[in-house]
PDB file of N, CA and C in Angstrom:
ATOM      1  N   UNK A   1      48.883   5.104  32.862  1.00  0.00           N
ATOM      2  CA  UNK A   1      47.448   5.078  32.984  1.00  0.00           C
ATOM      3  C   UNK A   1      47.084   3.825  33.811  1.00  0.00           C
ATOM      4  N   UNK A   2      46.426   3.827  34.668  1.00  0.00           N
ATOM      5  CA  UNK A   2      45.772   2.912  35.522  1.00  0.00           C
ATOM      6  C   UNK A   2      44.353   2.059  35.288  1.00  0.00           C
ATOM      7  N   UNK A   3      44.118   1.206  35.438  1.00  0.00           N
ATOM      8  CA  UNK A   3      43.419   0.499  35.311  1.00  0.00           C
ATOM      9  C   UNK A   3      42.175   1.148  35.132  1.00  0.00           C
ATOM     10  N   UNK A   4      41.610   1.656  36.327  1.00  0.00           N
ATOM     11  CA  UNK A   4      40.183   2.166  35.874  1.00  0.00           C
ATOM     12  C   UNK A   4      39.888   3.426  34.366  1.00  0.00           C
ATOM     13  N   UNK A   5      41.341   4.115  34.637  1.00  0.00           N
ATOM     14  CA  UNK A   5      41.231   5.463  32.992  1.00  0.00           C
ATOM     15  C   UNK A   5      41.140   4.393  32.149  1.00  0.00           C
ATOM     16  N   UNK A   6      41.676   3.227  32.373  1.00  0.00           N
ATOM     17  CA  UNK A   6      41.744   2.348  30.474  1.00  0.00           C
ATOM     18  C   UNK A   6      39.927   2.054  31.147  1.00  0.00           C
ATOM     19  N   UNK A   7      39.545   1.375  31.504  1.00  0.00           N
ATOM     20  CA  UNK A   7      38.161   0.608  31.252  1.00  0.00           C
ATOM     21  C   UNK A   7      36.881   2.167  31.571  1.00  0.00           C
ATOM     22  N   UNK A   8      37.882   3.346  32.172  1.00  0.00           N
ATOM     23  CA  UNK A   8      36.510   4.533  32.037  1.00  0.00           C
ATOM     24  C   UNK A   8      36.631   4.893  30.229  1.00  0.00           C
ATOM     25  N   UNK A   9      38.122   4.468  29.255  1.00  0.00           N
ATOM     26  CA  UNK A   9      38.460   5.250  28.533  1.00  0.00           C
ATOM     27  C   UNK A   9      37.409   4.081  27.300  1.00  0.00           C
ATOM     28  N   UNK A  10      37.521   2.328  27.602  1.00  0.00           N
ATOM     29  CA  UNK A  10      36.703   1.768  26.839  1.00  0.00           C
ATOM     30  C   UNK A  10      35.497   1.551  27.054  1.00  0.00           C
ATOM     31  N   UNK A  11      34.552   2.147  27.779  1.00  0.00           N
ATOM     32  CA  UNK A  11      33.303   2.384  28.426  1.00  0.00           C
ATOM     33  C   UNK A  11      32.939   3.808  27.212  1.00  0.00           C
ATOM     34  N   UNK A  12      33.574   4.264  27.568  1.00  0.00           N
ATOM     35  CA  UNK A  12      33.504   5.572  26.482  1.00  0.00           C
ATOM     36  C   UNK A  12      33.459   5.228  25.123  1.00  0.00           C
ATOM     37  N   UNK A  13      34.292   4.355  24.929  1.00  0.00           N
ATOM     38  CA  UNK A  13      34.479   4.031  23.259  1.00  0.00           C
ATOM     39  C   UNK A  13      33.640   3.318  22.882  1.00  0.00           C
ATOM     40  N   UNK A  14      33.212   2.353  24.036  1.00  0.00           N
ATOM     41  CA  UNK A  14      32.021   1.309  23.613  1.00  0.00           C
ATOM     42  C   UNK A  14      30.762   2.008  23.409  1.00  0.00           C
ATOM     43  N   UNK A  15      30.551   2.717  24.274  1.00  0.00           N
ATOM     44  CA  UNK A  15      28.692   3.721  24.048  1.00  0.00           C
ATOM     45  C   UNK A  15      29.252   4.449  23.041  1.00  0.00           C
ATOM     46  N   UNK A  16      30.039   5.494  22.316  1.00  0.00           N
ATOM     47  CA  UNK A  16      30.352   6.164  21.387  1.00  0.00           C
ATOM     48  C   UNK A  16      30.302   5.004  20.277  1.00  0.00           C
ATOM     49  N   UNK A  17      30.420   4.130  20.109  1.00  0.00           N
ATOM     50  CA  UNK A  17      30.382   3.231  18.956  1.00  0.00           C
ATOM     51  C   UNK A  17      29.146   2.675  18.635  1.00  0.00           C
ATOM     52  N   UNK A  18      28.443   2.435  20.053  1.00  0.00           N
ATOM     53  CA  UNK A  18      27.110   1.601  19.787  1.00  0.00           C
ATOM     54  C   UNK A  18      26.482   2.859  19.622  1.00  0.00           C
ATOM     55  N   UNK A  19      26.278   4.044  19.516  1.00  0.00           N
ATOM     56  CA  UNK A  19      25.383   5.065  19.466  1.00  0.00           C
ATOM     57  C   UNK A  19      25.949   5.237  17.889  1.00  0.00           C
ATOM     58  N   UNK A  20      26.964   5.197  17.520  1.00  0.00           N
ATOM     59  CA  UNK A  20      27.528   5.686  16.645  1.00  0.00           C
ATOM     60  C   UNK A  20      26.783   4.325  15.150  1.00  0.00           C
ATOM     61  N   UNK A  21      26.453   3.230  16.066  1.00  0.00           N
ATOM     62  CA  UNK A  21      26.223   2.171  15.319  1.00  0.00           C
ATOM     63  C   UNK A  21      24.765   2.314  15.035  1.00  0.00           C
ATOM     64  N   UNK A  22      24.206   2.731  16.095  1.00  0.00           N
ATOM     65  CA  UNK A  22      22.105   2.743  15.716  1.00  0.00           C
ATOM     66  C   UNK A  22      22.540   3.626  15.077  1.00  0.00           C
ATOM     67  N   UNK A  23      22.836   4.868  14.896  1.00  0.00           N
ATOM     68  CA  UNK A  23      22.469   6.207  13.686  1.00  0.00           C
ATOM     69  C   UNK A  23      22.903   4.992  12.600  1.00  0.00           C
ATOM     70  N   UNK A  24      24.178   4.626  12.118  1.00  0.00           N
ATOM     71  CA  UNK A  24      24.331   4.446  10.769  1.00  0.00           C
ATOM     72  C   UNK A  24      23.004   3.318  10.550  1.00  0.00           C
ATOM     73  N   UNK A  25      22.845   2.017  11.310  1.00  0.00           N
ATOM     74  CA  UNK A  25      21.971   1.126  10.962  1.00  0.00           C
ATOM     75  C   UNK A  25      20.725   2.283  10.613  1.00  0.00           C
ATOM     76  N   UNK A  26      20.469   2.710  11.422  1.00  0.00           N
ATOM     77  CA  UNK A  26      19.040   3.704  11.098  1.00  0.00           C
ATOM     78  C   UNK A  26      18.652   4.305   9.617  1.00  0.00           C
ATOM     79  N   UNK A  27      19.523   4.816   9.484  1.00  0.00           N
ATOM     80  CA  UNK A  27      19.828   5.630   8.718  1.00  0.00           C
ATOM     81  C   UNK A  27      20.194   5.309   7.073  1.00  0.00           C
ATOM     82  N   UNK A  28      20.998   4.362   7.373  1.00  0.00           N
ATOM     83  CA  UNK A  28      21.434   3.831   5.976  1.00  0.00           C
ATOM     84  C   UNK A  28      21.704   1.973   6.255  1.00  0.00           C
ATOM     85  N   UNK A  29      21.222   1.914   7.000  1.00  0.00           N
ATOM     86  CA  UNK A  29      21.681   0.017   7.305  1.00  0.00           C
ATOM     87  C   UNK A  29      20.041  -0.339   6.988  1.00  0.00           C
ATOM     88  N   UNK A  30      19.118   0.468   7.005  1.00  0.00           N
ATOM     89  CA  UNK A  30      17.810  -0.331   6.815  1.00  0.00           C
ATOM     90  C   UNK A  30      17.101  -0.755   7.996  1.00  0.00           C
ATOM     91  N   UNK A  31      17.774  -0.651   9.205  1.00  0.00           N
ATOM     92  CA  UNK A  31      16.909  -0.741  10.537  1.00  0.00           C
ATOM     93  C   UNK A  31      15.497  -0.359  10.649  1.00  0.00           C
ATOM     94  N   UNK A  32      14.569  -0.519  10.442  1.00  0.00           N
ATOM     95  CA  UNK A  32      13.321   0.072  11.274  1.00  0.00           C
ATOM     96  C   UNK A  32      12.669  -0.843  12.990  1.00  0.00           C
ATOM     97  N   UNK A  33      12.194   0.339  13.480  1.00  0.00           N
ATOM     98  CA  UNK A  33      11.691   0.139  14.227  1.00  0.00           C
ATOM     99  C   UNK A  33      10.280  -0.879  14.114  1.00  0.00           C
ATOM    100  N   UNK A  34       9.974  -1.751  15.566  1.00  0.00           N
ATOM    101  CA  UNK A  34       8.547  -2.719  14.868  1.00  0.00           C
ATOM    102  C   UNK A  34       7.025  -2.078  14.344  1.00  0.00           C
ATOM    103  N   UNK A  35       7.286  -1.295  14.879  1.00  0.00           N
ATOM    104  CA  UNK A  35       5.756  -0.017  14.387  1.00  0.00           C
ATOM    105  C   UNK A  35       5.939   0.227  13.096  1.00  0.00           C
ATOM    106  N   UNK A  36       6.857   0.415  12.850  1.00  0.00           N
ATOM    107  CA  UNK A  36       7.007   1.414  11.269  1.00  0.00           C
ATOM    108  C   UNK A  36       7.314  -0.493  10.475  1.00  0.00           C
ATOM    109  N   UNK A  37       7.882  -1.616  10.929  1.00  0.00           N
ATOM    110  CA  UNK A  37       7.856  -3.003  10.649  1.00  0.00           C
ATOM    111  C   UNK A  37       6.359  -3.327   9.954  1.00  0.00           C
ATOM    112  N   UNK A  38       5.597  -3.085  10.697  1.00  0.00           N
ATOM    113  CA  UNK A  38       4.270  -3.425  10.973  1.00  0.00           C
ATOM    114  C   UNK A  38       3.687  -2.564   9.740  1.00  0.00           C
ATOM    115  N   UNK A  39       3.584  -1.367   9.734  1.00  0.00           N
ATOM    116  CA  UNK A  39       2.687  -0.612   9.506  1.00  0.00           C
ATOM    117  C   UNK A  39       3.589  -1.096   7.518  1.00  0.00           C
ATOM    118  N   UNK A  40       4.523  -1.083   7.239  1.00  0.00           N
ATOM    119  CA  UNK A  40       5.579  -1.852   5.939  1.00  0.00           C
ATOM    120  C   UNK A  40       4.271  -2.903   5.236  1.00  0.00           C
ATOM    121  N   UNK A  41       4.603  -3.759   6.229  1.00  0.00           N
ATOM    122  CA  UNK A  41       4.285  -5.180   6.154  1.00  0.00           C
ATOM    123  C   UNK A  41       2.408  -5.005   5.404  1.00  0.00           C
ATOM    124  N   UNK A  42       1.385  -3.982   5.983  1.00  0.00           N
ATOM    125  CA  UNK A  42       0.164  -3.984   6.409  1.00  0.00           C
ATOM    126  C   UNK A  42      -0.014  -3.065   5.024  1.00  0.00           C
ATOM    127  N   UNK A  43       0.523  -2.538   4.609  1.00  0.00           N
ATOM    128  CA  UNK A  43       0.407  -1.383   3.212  1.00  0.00           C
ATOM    129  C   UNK A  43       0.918  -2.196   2.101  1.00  0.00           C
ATOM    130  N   UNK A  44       1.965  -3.275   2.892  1.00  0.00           N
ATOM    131  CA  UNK A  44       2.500  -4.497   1.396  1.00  0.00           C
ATOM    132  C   UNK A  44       1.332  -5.619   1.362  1.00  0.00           C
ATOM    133  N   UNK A  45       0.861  -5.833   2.308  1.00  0.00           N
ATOM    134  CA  UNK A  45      -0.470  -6.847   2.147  1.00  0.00           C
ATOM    135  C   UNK A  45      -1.712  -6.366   1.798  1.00  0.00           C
ATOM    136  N   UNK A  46      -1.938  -5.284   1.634  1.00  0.00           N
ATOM    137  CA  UNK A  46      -3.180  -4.183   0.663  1.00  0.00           C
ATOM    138  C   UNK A  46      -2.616  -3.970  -0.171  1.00  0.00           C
ATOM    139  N   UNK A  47      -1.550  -3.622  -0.450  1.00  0.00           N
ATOM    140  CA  UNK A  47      -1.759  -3.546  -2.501  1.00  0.00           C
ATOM    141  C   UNK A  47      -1.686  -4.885  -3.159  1.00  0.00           C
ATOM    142  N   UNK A  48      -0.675  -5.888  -2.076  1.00  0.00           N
ATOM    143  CA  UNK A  48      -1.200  -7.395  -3.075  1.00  0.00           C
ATOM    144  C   UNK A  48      -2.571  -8.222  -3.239  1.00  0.00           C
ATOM    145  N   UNK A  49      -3.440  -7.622  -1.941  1.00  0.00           N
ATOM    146  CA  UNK A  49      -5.075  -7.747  -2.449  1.00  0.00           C
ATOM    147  C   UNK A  49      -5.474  -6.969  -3.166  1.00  0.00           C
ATOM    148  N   UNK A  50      -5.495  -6.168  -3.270  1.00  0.00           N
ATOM    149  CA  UNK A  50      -5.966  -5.113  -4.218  1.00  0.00           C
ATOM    150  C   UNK A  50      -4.984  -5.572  -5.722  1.00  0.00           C
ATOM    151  N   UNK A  51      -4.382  -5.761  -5.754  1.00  0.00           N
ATOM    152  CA  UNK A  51      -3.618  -6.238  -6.843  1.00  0.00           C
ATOM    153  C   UNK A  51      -3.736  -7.476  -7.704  1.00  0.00           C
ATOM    154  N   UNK A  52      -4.395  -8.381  -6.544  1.00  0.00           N
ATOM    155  CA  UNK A  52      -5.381  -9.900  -7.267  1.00  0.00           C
ATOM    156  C   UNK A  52      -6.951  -9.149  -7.340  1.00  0.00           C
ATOM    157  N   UNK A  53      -7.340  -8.649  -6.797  1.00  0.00           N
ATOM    158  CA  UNK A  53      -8.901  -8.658  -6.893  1.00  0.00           C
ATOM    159  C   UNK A  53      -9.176  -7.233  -7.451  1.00  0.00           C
ATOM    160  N   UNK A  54      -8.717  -6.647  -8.225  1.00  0.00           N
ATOM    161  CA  UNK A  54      -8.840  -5.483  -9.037  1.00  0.00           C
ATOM    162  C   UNK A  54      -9.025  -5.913 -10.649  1.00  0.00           C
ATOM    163  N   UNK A  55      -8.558  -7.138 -11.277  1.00  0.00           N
ATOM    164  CA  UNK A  55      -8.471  -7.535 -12.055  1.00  0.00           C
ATOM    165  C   UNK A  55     -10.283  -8.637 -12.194  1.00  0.00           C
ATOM    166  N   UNK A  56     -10.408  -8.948 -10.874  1.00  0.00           N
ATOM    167  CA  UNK A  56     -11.688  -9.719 -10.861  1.00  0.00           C
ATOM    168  C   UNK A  56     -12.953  -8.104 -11.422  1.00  0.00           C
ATOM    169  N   UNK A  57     -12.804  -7.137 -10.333  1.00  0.00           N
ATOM    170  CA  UNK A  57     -13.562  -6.204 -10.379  1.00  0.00           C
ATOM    171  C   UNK A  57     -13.636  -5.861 -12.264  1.00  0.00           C
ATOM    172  N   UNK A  58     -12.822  -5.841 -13.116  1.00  0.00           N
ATOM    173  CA  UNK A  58     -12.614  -5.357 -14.551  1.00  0.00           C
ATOM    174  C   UNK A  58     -13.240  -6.381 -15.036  1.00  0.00           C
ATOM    175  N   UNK A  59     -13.405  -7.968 -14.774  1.00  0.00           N
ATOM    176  CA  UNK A  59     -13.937  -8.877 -15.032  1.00  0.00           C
ATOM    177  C   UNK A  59     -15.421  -8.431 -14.829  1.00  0.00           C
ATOM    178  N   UNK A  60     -15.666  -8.372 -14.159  1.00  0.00           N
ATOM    179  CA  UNK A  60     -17.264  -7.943 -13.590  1.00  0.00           C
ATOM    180  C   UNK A  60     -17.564  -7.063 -14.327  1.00  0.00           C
ATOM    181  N   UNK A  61     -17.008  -6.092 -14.842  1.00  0.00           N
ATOM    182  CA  UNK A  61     -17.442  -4.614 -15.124  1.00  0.00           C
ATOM    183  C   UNK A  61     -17.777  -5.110 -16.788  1.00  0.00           C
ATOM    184  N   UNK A  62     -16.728  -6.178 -17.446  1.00  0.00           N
ATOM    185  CA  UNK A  62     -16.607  -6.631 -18.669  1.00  0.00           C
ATOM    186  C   UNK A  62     -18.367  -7.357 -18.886  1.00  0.00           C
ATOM    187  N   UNK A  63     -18.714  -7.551 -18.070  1.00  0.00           N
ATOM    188  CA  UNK A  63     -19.999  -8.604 -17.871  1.00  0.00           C
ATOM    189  C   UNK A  63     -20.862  -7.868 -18.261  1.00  0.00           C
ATOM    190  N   UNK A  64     -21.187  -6.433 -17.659  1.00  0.00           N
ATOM    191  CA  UNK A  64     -22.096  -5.883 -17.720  1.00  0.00           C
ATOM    192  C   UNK A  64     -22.385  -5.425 -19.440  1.00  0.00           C
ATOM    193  N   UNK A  65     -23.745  -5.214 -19.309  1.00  0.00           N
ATOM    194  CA  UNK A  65     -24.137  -4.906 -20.839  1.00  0.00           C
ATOM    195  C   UNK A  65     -24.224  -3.932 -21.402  1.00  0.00           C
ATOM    196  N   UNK A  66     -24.434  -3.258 -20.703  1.00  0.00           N
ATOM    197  CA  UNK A  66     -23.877  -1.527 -20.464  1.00  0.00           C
ATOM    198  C   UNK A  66     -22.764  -0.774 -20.339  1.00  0.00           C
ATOM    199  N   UNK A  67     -21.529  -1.821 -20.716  1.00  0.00           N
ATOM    200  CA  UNK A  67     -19.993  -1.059 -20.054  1.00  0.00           C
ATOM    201  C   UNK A  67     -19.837   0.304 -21.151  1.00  0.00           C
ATOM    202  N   UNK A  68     -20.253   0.029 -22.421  1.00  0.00           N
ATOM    203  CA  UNK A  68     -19.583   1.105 -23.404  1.00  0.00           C
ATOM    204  C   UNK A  68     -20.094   2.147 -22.413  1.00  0.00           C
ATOM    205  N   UNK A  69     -21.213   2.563 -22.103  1.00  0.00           N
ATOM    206  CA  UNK A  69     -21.908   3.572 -22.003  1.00  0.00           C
ATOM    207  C   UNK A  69     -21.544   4.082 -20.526  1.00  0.00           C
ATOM    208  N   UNK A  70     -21.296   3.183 -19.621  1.00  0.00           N
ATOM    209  CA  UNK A  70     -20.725   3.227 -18.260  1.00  0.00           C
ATOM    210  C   UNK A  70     -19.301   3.441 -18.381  1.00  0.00           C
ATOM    211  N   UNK A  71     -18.525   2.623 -19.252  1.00  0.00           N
ATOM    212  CA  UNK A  71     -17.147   3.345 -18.905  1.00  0.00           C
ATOM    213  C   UNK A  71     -16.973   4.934 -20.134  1.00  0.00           C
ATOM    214  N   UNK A  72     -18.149   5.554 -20.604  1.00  0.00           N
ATOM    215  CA  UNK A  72     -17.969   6.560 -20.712  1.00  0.00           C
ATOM    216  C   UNK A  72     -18.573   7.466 -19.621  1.00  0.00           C
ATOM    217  N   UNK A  73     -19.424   6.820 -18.999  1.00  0.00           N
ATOM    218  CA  UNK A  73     -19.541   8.044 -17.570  1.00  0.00           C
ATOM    219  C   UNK A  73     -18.423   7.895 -16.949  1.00  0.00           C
ATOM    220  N   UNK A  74     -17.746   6.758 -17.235  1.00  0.00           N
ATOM    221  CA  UNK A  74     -16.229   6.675 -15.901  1.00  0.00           C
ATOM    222  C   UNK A  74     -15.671   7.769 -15.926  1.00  0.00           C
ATOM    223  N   UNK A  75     -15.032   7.905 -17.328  1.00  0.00           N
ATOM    224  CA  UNK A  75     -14.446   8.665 -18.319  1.00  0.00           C
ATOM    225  C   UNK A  75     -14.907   9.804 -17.444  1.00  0.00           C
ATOM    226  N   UNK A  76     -15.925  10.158 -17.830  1.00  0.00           N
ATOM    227  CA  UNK A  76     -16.301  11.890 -17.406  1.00  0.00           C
ATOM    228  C   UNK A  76     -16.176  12.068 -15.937  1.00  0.00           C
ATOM    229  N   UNK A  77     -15.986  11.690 -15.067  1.00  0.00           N
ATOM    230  CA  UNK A  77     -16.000  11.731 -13.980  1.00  0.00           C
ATOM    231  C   UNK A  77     -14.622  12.387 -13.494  1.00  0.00           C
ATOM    232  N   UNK A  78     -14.861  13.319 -12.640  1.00  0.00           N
ATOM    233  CA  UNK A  78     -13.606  13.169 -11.932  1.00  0.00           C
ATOM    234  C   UNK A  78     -13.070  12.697 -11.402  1.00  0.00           C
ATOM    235  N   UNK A  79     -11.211  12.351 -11.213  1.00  0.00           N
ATOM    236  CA  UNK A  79     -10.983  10.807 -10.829  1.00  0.00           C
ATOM    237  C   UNK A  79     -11.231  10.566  -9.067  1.00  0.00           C
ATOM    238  N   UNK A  80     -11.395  11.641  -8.837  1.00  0.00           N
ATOM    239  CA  UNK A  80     -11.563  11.220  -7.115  1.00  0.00           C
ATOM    240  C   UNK A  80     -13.059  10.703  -6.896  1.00  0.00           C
ATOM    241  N   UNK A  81     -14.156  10.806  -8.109  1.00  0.00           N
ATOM    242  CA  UNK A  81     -15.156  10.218  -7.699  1.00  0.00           C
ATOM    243  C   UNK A  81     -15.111   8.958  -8.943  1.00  0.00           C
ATOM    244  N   UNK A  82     -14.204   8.528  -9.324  1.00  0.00           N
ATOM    245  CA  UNK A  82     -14.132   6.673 -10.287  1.00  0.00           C
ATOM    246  C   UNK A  82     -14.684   5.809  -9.400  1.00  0.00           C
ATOM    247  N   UNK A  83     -13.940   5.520  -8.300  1.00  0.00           N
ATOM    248  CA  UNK A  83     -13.937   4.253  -7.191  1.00  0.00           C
ATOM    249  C   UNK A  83     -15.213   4.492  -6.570  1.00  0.00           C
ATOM    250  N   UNK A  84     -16.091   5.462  -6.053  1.00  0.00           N
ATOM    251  CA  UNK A  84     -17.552   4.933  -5.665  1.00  0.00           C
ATOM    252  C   UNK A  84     -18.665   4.586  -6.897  1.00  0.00           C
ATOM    253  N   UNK A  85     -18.046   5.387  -7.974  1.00  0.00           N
ATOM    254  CA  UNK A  85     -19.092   5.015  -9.331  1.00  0.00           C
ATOM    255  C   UNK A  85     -18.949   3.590  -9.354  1.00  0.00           C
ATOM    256  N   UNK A  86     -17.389   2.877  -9.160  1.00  0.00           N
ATOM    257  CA  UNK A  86     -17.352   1.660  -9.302  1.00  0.00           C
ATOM    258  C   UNK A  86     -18.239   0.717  -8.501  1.00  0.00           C
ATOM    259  N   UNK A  87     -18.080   1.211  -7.033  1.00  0.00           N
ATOM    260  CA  UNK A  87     -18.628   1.160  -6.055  1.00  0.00           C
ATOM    261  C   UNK A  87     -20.170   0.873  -6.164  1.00  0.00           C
ATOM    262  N   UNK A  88     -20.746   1.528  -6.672  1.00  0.00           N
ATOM    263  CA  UNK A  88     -22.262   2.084  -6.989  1.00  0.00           C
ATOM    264  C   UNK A  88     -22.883   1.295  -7.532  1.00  0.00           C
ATOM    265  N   UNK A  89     -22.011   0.958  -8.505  1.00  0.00           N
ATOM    266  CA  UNK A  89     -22.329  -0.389  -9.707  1.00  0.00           C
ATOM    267  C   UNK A  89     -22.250  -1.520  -9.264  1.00  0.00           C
ATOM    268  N   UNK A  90     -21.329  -1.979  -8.751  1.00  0.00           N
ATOM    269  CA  UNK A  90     -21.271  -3.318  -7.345  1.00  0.00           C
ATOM    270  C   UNK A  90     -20.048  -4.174  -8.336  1.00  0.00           C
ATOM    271  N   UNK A  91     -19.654  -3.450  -8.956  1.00  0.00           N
ATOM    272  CA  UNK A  91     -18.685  -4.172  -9.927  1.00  0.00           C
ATOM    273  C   UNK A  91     -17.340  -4.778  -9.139  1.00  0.00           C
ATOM    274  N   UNK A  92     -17.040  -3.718  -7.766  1.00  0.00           N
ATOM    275  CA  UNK A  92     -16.026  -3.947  -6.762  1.00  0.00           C
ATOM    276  C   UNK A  92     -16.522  -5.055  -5.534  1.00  0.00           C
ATOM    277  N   UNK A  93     -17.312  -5.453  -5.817  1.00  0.00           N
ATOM    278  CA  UNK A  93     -18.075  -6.550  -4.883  1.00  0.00           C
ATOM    279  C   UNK A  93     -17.399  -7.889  -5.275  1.00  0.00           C
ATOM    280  N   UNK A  94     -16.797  -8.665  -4.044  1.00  0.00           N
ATOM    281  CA  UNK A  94     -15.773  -9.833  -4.331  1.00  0.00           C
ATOM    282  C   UNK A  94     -17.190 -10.997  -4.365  1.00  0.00           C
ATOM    283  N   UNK A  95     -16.830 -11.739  -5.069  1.00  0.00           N
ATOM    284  CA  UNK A  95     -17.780 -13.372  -4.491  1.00  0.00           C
ATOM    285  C   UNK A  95     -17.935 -13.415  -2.998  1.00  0.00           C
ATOM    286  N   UNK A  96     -18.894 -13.768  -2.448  1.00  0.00           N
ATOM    287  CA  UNK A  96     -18.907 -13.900  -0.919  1.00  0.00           C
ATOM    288  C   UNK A  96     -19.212 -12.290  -0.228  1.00  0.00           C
ATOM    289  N   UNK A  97     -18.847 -11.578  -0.663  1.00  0.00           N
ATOM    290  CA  UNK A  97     -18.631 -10.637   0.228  1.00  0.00           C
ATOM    291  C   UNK A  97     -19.801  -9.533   0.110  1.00  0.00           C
ATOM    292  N   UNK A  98     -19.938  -8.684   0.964  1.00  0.00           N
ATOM    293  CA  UNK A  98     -21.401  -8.146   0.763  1.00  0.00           C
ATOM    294  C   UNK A  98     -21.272  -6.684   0.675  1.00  0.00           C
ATOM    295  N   UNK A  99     -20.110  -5.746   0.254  1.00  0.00           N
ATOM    296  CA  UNK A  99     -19.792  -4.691   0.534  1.00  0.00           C
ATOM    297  C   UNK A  99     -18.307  -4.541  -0.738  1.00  0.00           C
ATOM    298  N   UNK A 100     -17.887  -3.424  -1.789  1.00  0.00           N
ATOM    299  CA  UNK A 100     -16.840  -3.486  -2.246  1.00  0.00           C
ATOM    300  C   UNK A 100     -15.491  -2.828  -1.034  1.00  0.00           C
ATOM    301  N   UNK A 101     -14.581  -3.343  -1.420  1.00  0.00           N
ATOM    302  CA  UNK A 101     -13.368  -2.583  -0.944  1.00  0.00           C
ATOM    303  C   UNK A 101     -12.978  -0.867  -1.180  1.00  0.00           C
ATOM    304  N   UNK A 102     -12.736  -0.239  -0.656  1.00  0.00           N
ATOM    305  CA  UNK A 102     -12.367   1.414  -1.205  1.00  0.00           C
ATOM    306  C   UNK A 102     -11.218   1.219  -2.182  1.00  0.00           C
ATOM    307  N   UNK A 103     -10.672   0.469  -1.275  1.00  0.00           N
ATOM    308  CA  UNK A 103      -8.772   0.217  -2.075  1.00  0.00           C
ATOM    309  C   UNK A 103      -9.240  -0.350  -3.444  1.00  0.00           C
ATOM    310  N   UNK A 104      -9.724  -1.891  -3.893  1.00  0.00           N
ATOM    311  CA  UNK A 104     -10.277  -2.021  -5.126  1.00  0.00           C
ATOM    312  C   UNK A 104     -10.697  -1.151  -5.870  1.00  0.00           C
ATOM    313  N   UNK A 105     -12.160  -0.681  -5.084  1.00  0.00           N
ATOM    314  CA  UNK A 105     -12.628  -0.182  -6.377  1.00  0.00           C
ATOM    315  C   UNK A 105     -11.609   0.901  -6.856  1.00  0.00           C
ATOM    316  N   UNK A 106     -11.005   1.739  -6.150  1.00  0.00           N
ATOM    317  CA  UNK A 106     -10.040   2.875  -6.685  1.00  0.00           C
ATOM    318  C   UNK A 106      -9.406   2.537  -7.880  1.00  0.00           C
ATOM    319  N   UNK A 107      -8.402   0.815  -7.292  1.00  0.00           N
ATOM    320  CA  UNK A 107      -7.821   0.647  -8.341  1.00  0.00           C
ATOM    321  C   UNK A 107      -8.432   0.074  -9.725  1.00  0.00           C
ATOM    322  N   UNK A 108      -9.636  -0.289  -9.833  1.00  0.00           N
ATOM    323  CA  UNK A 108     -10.459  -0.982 -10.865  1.00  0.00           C
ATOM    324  C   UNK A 108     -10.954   0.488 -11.790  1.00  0.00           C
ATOM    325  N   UNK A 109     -11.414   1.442 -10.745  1.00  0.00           N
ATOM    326  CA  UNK A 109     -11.318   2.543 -11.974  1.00  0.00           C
ATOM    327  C   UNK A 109     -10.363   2.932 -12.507  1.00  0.00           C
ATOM    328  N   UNK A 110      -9.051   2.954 -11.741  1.00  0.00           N
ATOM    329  CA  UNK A 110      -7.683   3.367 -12.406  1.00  0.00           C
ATOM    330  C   UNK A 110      -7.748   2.470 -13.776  1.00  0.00           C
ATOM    331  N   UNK A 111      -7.662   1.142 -13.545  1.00  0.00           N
ATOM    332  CA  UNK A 111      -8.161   0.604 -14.907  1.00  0.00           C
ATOM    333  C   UNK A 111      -9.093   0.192 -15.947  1.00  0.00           C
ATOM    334  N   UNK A 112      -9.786   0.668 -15.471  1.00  0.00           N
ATOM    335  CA  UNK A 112     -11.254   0.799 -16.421  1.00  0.00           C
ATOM    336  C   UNK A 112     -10.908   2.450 -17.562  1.00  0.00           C
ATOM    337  N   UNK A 113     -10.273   3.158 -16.326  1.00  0.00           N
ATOM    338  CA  UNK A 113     -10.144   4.491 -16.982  1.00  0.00           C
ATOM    339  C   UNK A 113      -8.864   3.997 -18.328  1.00  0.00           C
ATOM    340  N   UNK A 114      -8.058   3.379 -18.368  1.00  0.00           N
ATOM    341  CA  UNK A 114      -6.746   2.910 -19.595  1.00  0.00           C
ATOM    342  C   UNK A 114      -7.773   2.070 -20.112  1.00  0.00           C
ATOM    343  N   UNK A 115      -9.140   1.517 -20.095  1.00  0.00           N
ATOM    344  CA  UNK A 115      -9.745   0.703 -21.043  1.00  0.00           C
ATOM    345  C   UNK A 115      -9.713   1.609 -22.658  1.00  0.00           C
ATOM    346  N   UNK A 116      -9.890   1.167 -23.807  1.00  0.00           N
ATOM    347  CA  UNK A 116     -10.269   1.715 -24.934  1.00  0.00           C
ATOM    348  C   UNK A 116     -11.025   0.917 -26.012  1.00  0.00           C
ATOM    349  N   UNK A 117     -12.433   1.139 -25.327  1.00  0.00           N
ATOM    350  CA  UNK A 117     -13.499   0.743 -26.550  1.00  0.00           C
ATOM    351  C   UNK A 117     -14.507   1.015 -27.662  1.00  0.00           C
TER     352      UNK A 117
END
């Protein structure tokens, strides 16, 4: 074998390996691409706000003087309409801010709804 069959034969082996190498990284090595990086990163930094300030929103809701009677309308509600009732009430409204979150309030009815009073 001559020089160029060996380096056409490790030219071959080298792209067959590195192709052979993105599938496994892909696949089972945990590789992602920066889009799908990004978009990880942006869904892990909304549930950890929503995860501190969902607990403020139950605080708020605790305030009101009316909760027995309000977290029995929660109760009756269907759960896809909890988070604007929350909403409605302004209970999902942060300090400072002039508008509640969707993501909060969702999760503040999720727990208002496990309240038992």
């Amino acid at each position: 074998m001559n020089w160029k069959e060996k380096l056409k034969l490790c030219l071959w082996g080298a792209a067959g390996g590195a192709v052979l190498l993105a599938i496994i990284g892909f696949t089972v090595g945990g590789w992602v691409k920066g889009s799908t990086a990004q978009r990880m990163a942006e869904e892990t930094a909304t549930e950890a706000v929503v995860a501190r300030l969902a607990p403020i929103c139950v605080l708020q809701f605790m305030q009101d003087p009316n909760r027995q009677e309000r977290l029995k309308e929660l109760k009756q509600l269907e759960s896809w309409k909890t988070g604007d009732y929350v909403k409605t009430h302004g209970w999902a409204i942060m300090p400072g801010e002039k508008e509640a979150d969707y993501n909060v309030a969702n999760e503040c009815a999720r727990r208002l709804a496990e309240l038992e009073m």
